[in-house]
Structure formats: C-alpha cells, structure tokens
Protein backbone atom coordinates (compact mmCIF):
# COMPACT_ATOMS: atom_id res chain seq x y z
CA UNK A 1 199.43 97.51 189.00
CA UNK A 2 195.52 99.07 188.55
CA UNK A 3 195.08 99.62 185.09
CA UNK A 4 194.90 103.35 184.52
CA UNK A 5 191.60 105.14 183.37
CA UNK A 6 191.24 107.93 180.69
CA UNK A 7 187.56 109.36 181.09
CA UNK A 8 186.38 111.70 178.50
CA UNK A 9 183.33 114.31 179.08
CA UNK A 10 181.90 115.28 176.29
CA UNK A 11 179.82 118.70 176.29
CA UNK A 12 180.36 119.32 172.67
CA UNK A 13 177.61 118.69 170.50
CA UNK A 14 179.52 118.75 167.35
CA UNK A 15 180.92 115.42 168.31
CA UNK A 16 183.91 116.11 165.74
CA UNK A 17 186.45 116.49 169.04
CA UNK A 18 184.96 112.97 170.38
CA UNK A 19 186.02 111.61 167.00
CA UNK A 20 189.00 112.85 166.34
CA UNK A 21 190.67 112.28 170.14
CA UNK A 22 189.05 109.06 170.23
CA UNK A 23 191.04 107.85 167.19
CA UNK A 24 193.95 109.59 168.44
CA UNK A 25 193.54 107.52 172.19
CA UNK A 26 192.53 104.50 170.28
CA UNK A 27 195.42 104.31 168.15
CA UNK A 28 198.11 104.88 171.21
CA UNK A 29 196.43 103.02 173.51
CA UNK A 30 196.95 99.09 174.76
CA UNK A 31 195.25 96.89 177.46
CA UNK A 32 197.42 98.42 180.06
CA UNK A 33 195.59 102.08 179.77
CA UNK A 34 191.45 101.34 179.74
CA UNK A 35 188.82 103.74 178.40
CA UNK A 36 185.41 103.71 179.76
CA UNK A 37 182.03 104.95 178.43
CA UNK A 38 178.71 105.81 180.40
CA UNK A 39 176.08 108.46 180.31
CA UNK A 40 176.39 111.20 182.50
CA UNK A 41 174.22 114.15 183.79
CA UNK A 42 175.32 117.74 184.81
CA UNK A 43 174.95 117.09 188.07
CA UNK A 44 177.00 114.00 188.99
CA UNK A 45 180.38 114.90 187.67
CA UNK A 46 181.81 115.01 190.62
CA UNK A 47 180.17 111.31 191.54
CA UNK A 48 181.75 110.40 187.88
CA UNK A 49 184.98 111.31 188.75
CA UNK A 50 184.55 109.60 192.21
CA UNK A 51 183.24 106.10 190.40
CA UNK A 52 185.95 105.46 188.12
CA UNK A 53 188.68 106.88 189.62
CA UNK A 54 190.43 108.28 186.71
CA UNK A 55 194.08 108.62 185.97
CA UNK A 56 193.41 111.85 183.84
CA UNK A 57 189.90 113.42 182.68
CA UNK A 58 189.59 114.81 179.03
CA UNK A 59 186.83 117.69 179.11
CA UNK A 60 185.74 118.51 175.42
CA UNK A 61 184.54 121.81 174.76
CA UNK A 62 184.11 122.02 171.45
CA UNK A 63 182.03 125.89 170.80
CA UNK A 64 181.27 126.06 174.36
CA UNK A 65 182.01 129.43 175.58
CA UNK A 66 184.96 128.96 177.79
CA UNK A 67 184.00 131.43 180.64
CA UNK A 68 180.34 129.77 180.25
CA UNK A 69 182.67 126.43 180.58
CA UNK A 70 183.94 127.66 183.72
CA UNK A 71 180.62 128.91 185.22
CA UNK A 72 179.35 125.56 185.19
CA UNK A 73 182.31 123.29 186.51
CA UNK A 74 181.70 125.35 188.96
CA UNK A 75 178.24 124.94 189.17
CA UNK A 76 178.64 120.97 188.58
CA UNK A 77 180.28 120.98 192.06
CA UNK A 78 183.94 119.71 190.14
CA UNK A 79 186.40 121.86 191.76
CA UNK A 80 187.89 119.48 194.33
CA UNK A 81 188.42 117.36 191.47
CA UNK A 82 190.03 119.95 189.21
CA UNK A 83 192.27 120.61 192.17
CA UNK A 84 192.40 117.32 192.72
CA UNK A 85 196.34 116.21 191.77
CA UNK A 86 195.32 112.24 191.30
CA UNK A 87 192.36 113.38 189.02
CA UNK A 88 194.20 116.04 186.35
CA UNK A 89 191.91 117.45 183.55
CA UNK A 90 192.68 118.28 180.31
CA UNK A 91 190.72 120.51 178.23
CA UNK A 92 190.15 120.19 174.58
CA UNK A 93 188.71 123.41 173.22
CA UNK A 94 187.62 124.60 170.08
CA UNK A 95 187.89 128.29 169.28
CA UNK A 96 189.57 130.16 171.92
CA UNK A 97 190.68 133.30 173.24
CA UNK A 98 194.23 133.12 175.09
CA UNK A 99 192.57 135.27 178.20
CA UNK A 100 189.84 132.75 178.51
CA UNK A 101 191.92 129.45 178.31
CA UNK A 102 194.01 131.21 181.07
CA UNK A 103 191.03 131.22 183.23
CA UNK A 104 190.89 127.74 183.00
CA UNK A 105 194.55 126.83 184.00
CA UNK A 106 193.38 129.37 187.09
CA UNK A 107 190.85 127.12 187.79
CA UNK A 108 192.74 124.20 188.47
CA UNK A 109 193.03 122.46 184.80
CA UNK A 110 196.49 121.41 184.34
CA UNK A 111 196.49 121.61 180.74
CA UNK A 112 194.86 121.95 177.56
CA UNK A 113 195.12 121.55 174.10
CA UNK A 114 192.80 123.52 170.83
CA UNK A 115 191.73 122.10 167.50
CA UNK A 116 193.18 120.65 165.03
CA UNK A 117 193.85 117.48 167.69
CA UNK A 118 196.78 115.90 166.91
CA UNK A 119 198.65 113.07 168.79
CA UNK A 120 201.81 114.89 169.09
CA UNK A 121 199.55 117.89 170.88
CA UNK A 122 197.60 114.99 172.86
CA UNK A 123 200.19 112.19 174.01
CA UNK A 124 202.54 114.00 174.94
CA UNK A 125 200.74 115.73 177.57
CA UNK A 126 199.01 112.61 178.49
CA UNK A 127 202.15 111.00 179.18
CA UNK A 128 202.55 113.96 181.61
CA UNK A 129 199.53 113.78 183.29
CA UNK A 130 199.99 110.05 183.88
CA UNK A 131 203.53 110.09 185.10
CA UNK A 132 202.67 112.69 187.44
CA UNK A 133 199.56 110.62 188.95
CA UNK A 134 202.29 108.07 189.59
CA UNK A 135 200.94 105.83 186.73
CA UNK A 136 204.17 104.29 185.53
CA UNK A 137 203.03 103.32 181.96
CA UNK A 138 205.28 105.22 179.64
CA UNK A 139 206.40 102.46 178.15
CA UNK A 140 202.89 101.56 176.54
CA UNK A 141 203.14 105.00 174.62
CA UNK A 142 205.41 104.90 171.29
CA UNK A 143 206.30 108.24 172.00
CA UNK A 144 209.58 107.57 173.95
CA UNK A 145 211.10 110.67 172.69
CA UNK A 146 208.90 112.78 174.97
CA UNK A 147 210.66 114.58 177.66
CA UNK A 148 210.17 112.12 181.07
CA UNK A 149 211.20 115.18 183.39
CA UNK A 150 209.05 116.07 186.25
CA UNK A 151 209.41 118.72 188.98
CA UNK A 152 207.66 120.29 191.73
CA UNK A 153 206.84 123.81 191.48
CA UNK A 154 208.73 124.64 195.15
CA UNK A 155 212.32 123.28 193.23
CA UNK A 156 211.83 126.86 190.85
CA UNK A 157 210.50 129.43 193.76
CA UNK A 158 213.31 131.50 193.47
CA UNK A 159 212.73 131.55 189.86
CA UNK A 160 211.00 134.93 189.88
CA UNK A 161 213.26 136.68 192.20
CA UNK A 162 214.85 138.43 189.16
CA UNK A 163 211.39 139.93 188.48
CA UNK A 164 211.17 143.01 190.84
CA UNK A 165 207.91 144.99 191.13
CA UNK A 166 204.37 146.04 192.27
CA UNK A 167 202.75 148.17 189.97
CA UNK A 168 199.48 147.06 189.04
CA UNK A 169 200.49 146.17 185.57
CA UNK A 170 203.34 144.53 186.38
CA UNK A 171 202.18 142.09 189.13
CA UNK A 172 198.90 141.04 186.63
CA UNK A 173 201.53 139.29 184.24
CA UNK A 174 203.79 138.01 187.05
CA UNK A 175 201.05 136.34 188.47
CA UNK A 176 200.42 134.55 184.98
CA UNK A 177 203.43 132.77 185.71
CA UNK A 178 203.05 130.22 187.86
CA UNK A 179 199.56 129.32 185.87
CA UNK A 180 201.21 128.84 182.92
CA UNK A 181 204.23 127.05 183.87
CA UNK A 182 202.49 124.15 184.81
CA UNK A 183 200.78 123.96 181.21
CA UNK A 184 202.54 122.77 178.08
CA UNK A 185 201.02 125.65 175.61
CA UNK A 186 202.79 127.96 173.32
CA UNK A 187 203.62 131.18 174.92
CA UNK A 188 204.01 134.98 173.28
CA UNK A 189 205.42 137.43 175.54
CA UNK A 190 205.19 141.10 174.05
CA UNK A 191 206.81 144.03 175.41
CA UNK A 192 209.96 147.36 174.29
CA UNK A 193 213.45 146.00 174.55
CA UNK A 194 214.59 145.68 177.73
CA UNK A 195 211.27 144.83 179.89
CA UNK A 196 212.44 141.77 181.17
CA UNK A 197 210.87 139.10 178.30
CA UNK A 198 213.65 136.80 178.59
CA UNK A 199 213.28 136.57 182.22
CA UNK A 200 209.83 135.79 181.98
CA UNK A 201 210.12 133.01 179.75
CA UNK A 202 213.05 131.44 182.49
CA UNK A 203 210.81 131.50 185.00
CA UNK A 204 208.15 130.00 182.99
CA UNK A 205 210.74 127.37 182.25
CA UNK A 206 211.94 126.76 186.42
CA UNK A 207 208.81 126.40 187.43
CA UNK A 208 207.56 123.94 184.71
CA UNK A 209 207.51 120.27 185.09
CA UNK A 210 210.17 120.38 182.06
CA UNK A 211 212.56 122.69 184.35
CA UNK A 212 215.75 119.53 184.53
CA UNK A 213 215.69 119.97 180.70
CA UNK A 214 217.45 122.86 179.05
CA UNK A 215 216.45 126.51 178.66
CA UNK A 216 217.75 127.37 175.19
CA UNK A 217 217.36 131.21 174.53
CA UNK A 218 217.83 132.12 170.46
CA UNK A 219 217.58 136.01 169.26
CA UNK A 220 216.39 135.68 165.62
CA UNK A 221 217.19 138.83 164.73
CA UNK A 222 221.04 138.16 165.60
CA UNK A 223 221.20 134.95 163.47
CA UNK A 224 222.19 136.02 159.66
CA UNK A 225 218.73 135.20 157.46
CA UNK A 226 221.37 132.36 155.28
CA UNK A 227 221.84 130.85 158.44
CA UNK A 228 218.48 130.71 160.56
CA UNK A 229 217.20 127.06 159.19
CA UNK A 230 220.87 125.84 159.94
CA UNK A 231 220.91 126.84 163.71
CA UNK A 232 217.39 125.69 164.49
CA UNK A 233 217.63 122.75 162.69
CA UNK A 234 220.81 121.33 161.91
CA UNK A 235 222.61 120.41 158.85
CA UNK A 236 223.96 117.27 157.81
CA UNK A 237 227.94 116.38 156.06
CA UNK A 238 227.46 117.61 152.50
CA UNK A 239 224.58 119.60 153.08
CA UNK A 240 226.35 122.60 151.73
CA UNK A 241 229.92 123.67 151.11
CA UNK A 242 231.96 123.61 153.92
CA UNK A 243 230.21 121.17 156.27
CA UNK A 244 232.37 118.84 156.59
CA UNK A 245 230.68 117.12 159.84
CA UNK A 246 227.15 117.35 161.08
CA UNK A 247 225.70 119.27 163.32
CA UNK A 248 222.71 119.36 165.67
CA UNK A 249 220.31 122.05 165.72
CA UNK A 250 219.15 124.61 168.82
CA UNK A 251 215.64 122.86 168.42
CA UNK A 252 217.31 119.35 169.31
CA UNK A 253 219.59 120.85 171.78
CA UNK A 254 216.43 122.08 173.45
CA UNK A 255 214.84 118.32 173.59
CA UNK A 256 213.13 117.73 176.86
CA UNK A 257 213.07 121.30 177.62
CA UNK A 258 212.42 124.72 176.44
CA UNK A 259 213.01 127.02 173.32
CA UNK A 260 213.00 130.33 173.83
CA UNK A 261 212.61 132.36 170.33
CA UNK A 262 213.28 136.81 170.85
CA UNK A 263 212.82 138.33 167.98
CA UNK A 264 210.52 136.19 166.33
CA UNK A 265 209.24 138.18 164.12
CA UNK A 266 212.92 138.50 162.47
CA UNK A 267 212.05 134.92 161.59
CA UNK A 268 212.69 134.86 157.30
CA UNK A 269 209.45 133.36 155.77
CA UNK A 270 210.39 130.02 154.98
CA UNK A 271 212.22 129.02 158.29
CA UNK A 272 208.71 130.10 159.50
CA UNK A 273 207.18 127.80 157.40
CA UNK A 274 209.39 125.18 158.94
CA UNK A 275 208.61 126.06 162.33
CA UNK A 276 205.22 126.17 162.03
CA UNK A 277 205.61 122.18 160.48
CA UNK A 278 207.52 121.91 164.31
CA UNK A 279 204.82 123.15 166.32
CA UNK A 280 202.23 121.00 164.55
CA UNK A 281 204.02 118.02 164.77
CA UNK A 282 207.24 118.10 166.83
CA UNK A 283 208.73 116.96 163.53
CA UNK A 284 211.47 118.42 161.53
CA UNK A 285 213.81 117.65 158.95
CA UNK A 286 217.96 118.82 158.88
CA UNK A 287 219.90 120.46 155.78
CA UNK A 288 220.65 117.98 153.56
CA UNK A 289 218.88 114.96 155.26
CA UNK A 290 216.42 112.54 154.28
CA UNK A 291 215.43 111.60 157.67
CA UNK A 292 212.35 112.98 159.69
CA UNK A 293 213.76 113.70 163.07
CA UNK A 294 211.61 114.46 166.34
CA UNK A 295 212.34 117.08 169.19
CA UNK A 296 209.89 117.52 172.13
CA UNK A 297 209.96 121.36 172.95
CA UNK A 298 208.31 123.62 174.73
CA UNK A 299 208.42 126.98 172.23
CA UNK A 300 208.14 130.19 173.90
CA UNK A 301 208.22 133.55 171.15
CA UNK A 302 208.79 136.82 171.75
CA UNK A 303 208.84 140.21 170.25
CA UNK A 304 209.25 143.87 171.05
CA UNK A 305 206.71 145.00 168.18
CA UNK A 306 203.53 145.38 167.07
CA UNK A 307 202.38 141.50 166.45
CA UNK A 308 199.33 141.83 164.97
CA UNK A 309 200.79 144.52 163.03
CA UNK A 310 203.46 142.55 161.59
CA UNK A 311 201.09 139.81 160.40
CA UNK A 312 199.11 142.57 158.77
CA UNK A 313 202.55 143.64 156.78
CA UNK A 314 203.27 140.16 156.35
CA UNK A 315 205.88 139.68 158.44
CA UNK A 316 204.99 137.23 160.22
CA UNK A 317 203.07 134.41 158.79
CA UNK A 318 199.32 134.42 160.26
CA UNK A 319 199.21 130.46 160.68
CA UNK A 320 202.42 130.80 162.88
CA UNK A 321 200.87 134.15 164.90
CA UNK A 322 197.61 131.30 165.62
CA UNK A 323 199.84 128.88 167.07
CA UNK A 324 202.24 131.25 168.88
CA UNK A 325 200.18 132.94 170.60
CA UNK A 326 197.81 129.99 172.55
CA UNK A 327 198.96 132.24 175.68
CA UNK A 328 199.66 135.86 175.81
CA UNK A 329 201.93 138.08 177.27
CA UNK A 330 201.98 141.50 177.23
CA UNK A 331 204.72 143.06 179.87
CA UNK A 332 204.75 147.07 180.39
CA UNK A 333 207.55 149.46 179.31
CA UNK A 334 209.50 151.02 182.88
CA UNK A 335 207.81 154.57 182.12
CA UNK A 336 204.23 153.11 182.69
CA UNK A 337 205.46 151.50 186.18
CA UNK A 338 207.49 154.21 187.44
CA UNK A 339 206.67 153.30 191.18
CA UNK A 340 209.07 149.95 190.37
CA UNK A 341 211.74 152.39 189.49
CA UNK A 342 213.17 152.74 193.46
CA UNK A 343 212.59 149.30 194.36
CA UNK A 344 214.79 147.88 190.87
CA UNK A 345 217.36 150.36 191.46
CA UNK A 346 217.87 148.95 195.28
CA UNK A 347 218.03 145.45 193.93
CA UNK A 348 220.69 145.93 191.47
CA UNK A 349 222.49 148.20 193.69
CA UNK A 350 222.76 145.00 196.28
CA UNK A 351 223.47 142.80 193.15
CA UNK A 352 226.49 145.13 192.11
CA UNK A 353 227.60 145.82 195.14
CA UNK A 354 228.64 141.99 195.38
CA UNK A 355 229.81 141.80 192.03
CA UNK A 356 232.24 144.71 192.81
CA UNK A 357 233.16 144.22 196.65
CA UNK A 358 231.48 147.36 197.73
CA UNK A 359 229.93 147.90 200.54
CA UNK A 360 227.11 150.49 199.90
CA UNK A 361 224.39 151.71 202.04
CA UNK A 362 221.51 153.25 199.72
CA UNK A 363 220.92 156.11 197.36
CA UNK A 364 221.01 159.67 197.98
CA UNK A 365 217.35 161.66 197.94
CA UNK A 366 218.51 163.64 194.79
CA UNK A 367 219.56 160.76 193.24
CA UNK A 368 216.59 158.60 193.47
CA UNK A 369 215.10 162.08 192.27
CA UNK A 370 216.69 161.77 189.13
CA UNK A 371 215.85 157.86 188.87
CA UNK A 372 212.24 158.72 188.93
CA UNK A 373 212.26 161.54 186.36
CA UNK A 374 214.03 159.62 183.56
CA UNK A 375 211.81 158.32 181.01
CA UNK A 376 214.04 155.10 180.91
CA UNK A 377 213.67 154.58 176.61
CA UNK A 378 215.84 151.27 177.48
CA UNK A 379 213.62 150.28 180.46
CA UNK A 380 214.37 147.93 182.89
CA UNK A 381 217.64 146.83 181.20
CA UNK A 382 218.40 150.75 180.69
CA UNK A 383 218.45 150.93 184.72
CA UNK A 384 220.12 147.56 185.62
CA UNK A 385 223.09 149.02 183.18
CA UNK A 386 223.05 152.52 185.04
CA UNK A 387 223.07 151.21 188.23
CA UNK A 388 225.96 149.03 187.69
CA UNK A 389 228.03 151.65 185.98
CA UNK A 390 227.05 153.63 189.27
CA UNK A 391 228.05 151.22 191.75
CA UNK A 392 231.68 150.54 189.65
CA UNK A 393 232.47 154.22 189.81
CA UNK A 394 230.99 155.38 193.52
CA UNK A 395 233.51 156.16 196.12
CA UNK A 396 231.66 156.83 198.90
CA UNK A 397 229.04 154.58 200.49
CA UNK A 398 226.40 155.99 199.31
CA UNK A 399 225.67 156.69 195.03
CA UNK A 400 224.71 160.15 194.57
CA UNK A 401 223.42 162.22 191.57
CA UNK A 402 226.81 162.69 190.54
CA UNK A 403 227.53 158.75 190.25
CA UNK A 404 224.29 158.24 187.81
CA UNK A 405 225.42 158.91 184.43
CA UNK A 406 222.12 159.47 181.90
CA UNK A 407 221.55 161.87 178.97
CA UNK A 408 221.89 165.20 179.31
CA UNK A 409 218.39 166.38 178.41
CA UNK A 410 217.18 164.71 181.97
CA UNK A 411 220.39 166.51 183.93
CA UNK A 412 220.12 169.38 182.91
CA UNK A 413 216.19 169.64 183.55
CA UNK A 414 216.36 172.18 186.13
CA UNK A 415 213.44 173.29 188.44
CA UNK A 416 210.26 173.06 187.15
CA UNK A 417 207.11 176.00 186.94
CA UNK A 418 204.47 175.32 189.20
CA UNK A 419 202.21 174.57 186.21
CA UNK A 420 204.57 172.23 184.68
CA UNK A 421 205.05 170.89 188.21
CA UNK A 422 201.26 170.82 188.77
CA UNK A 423 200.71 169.02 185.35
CA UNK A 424 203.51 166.39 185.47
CA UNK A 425 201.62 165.58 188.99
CA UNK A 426 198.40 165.71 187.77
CA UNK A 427 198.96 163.15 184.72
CA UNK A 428 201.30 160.77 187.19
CA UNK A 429 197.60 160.91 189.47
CA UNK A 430 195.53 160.08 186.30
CA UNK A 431 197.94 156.86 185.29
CA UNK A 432 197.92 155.61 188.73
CA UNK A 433 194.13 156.27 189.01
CA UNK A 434 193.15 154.24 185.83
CA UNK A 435 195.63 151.70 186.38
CA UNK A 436 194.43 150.98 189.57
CA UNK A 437 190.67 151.21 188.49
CA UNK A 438 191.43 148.72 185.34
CA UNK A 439 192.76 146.27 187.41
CA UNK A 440 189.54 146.50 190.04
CA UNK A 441 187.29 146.32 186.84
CA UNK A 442 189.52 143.55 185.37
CA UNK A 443 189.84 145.51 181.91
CA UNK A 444 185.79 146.46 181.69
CA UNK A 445 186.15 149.67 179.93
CA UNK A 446 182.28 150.08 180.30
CA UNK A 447 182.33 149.37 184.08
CA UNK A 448 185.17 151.49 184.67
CA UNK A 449 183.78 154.23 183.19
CA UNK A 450 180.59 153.85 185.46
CA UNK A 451 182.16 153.88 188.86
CA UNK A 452 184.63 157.20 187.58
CA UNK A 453 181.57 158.88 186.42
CA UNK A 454 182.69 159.59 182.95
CA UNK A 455 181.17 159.36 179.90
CA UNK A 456 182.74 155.84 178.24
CA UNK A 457 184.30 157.88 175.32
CA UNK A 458 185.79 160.37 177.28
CA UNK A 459 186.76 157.73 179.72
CA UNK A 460 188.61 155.59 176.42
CA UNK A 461 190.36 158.86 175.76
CA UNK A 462 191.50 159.16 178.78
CA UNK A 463 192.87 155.03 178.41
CA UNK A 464 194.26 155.94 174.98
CA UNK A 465 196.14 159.08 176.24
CA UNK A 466 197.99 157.17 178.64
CA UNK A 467 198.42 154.26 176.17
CA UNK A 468 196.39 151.80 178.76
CA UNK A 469 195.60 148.63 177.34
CA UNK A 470 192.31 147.68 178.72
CA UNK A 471 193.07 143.73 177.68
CA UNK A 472 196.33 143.62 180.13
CA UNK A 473 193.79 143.86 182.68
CA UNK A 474 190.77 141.62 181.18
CA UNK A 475 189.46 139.34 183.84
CA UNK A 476 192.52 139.04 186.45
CA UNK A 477 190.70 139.84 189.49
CA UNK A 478 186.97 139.35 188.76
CA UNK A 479 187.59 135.25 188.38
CA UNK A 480 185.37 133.33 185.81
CA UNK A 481 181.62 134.50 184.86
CA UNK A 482 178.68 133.23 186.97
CA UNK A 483 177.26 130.25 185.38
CA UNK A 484 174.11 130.31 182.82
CA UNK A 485 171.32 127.79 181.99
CA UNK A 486 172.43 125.21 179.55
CA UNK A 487 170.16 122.58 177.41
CA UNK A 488 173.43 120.67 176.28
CA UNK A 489 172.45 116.75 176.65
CA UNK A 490 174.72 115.16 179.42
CA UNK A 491 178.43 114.08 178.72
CA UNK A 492 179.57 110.73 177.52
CA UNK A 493 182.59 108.95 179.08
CA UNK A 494 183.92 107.19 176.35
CA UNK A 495 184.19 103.12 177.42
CA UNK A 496 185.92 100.46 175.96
C-alpha cells in the first residue's frame, strides 16, 4: 500500500496555525501516513499538488481574508484540484464569517475547520478525508470512536423532496444544502415555528457522508430544565434517587451520526456549559460517573428567535452562539414566500390524499383564493395541518372554500376597495421586486439601490418595511471576489 501524504500550504504569516496543527498531525501520526515539506510559490500549486500526490491538502489561512482566499485559488490555477475527489482540501481559518467559509465549501473544499485547532476538530475529519480517497489507514489513528460511515450524495437525493418551493428566498437556503452536507461544521438554522427547520437539518443529515448513522432530533424546550443534562448525557445507577439502572444519553445515541438540537436557546445555563465542553472536545461526562466518555456527533441547533438577541439577554451563552453558529441558516416565514403557498398546498393535498384513500383532483379557484390571502402565523406547518384537515373532511373530488377551515378574520374578509385592492397589489409588487433584485445583487444594499435608482436610505427603508434581510442574500449568486495582489511569501509544505 503507497504511504499516504498530508501536504500543508501555509499562507499564514502568523505561523501560530502551522504550529499548532503540526503538533496536532505529529502527535497522531505514524510511518504509515508521511508529511512532506518544500517551498512553494503562488504559482505552482497546482504542479505541488500534481508532485506529491497528496491524500488530503491542509490550506492555512490564518487572517487571510477568506473571499481574498478564494480570489486567488482561483488565480493559482487550483480548481481542478479542489474539485479534484483524490486530492480533498481542508481549510484551516482563522477569524471567519459563516457566509464567507460557505463560499469556500462552494468552491470545491470539502471541509474546514477555525481556531482554536484541536485534534478532536482535526482527526476526525482527516480520517474522513482519507477513507474517502480510499486510503485504508484508520487503524493508525487512535481515534477509533469516530464514525467510519461513508455515503454518496446520490443515496440522499430524495432527501429534499419534503422541501417544496421557488421563491427567491427560499431556494438561496435550499441550495446551501447540499454544500454543507458534505462538511462536518456546526450548523444554526433560524427561522418562526413551523418553517420547515427540522426538515432542513434531515436533509443536511441524508445527504452527509454520516447519513447510515442516526438522525436524533431533541426539542429543548420540551425537556423539563431538572432533566436536560440527564437526556443528553446519561446518568449512571446511583446517580440520583430512583435510578436504579443506567442509562445512555441522546448525545451517545446519536454516535456516528447527527444531533439535532430545536429550541436551543431553551438550553438552562449549565447544560450549556456542558455542551459547549462537547463541541470542543467530543468529550462528556454522565450523572454520577467518574468516567470521561466520547461521542462523535455532528450538532445541528436551531431556534425560532432572535439569536443574537438572546445572547445579548443572556440566554444563551456567547461562547456556545461562536461555536453554533460556524454555518448559518436563516429560512423565511410562509408570508414572505407567498408564491410557495399553491405549490405546498398541491403537495400535501397528493400526500393526504394517500394517507386517506381519496382520490382528489385539485383545488377550487376560490379556494386557492383564500390560501393565498391568509397570513399563515403557523407557516408552512400551519398549511400542511389545513390541508390535511381539508382532504379528511372533502366529499367531493375537488376541496373547495368550504373544506378549508381557518380563522374567521380571513373568511369573513369580504371584497376589497379598489384602494385597498390597489395597495395590497402594490406592496405584493414591491416584495417581489426587492426580493428578486437582492438576490441579483447577492445582498449589496449599495448596488441595489443603484440599479433601482433610489437613494440608499430610502432604498433600506424600503428593505426594512418589508422586513428583507439583506444578509439572506449576501453573495449567493455573484460567486467569490476577483482576486487582489498579494506580497505573502510562498507556502510551505510541511515534510518529514
């Protein structure tokens, strides 16, 4: 068997990342994996990558801009070999902004990993990176607790058929997914009850390489605050009164897979603090025991507030927030979509219509009327629950206005004034119209502003009066900044 090759390229001048994942590779490694060392220049990365034929390329980052990061892997002719499945690369980055490490994993980096290093971050995803290049060296790792499970991402394509819809909005987080599947970070989805969260973070899971493992969904906020350390993390016999056995934890029930956390901000402070110790170093400790046990999990968090908010109340700790939210998020409420609303009513009408043996050909006009001009408060789980209800009581073939049950204040709405009519049109153009011009700007309030011809404050008014966030849309269709000049020295490829 060729000995494996880890090649590290080094483009941060701080040197502190060299050191630290040097001592971390040093300290795993054995003859069986080698690590080389020569001087590089920008332009031969490519021929680098070509000479020593390595298993897996480290790329440290350090302060480096990330988007500068990406103009000039670009510009250093690397993207066959970031695309390249036998050559994966890893970055190692220093400060970071979620949007800008997701650029990367668009790019073609299959993972990556921010400061502090530490070798449960590091090996772990190494062994990864490794097994999928076909190197078969686990066994030289003393992390055999990692998950070994491996899939390709066509065994979880019907993994996002549950998530139904084209608004602009919608489709910029949907098409996270597939990017961040294949990457072992931390993920915080955001987003009103009922807007599909859950769902995300399952098709995150199916079309990750950890999708054989299990997909262990917790609500926080339905676990009593006496119990919450208990159910993530086990107890052992005597650890309190009444257990009389012990018992496993969600977080070891998850091993090898994922962890799915709603609610987390319902999290009480000191199972936080716990958590946090988790994330850090896939290490944890049961009620009552003595004994350091170790899980590995892939955590995705979610929450229907205000996050930054509730780290400014203190609600959720700010340490925890960090290393949450590596990857964000942020899925829209049904009333900002409402051009979904037809299209998710048809698919759970063909859902329920198997569930209950009916055979049902559509929706009346007036009834898809009165679809559109709910403000679904519930959202998407507000219309899969009205549908259903529809399709169990419908006698005819087709549901009518009279099957759709919803509050009274939207039935009884009767005819509206022309102005009323002309206004509710007029706003539904304006959301559309900024949506739409967001997304072509990819979040750029200043540029949007430009090619609508508004002044930028009236133009943020405008944003703020349809409660548009301009960072759903930051850099989704405008790809990766053009590369600039750079005087860094060339990268070392660390040699034994």
């Amino acid at each position: 068997m060729n000995t494996p090759r880890v090649l590290m390229l080094d483009f941060d001048t701080s040197q502190y990342l060299n050191r630290d994942l040097k001592l971390i590779l040093e300290t795993a490694r054995n003859p069986c994996v080698e690590l080389c060392q020569d001087h590089i220049n920008q332009t031969s990365l490519a021929g680098a990558i070509t000479r020593y034929d390595p298993a897996v390329v480290f790329l440290l980052l350090g302060q480096i801009p990330l988007k500068r990061a990406g103009g000039f892997l670009a510009d250093m002719g690397c993207n066959s070999g970031l695309n390249n499945p036998r050559c994966p690369m890893l970055v190692v980055a220093g400060d970071s902004e979620p949007d800008d490490l997701y650029q990367l994993l668009e790019r073609g980096v299959a993972d990556f990993v921010t400061s502090p290093l530490r070798a449960s971050d590091i090996l772990p995803r190494l062994w990864r990176l490794l097994n999928d290049t076909s190197h078969n060296i686990s066994q030289h790792f003393g992390n055999n607790q990692v998950g070994q499970n491996s899939v390709s991402q066509q065994s979880g394509t019907g993994a996002l058929r549950a998530l139904v819809g084209r608004s602009p909005e919608f489709m910029t987080q949907l098409q996270r997914i597939p990017m961040v599947a294949k990457c072992d970070a931390s993920v915080l989805i955001s987003g009103e009850t009922g807007t599909g969260k859950e769902l995300f973070a399952k098709a995150i899971h199916q079309l990750s390489p950890r999708a054989k493992g299990p997909f262990t969904p917790v609500n926080c906020g339905a676990i009593p605050v006496e119990l919450v350390e208990n159910e993530l993390f086990g107890h052992e016999r005597g650890a309190f009164t009444g257990a009389n056995a012990s018992r496993t934890g969600l977080i070891q029930e998850a091993n090898g897979g994922t962890l799915f956390l709603d609610e987390i901000d319902s999290l009480p402070l000191l199972a936080q603090v716990k958590l946090l110790r988790f994330l850090q170093e896939k290490e944890y400790r049961a009620l009552g025991s003595s004994k350091t046990h170790r899980a590995d999990v892939r955590v995705i968090t979610a929450t229907n507030l205000n996050i930054e908010e509730a780290v400014r109340c203190g609600r959720l700790r700010q340490d925890l927030y960090y290393r949450l939210n590596i990857i964000a998020l942020m899925l829209p409420p049904l009333r900002q979509r409402p051009d979904d609303i037809s299209e998710l009513a048809d698919h759970f009408l063909r859902k329920f219509a198997v569930k209950f043996g009916k055979r049902l050909t559509g929706f009346s006009a007036e009834a898809r009327q009165q679809l559109s001009l709910h403000s679904w408060p519930g959202n998407v789980r507000e219309l899969e629950n009205t549908i259903e209800r529809a399709v169990a009581l419908c006698e005819q073939d087709t549901i009518t206005e009279a099957d759709i049950a919803l509050p009274s204040s939207t039935k009884e709405a009767g005819p509206q004034s022309f102005q009323d009519a002309k206004a509710s049109v007029v706003t539904q153009f304006e959301r559309n119209y900024l949506q739409s011009l967001m997304l072509a700007c990819s979040g750029n309030i200043t540029r949007a502003a430009e090619v609508a011809q508004k002044d930028r404050r009236a133009f943020w008014e405008l944003l703020r009066k349809h409660k548009i966030d301009a960072r759903n849309y930051k850099n989704e269709r405008a790809g990766l900044m053009q590369p600039t000049p750079r005087n860094d020295p060339g990268a070392l490829i660390l040699a034994s």
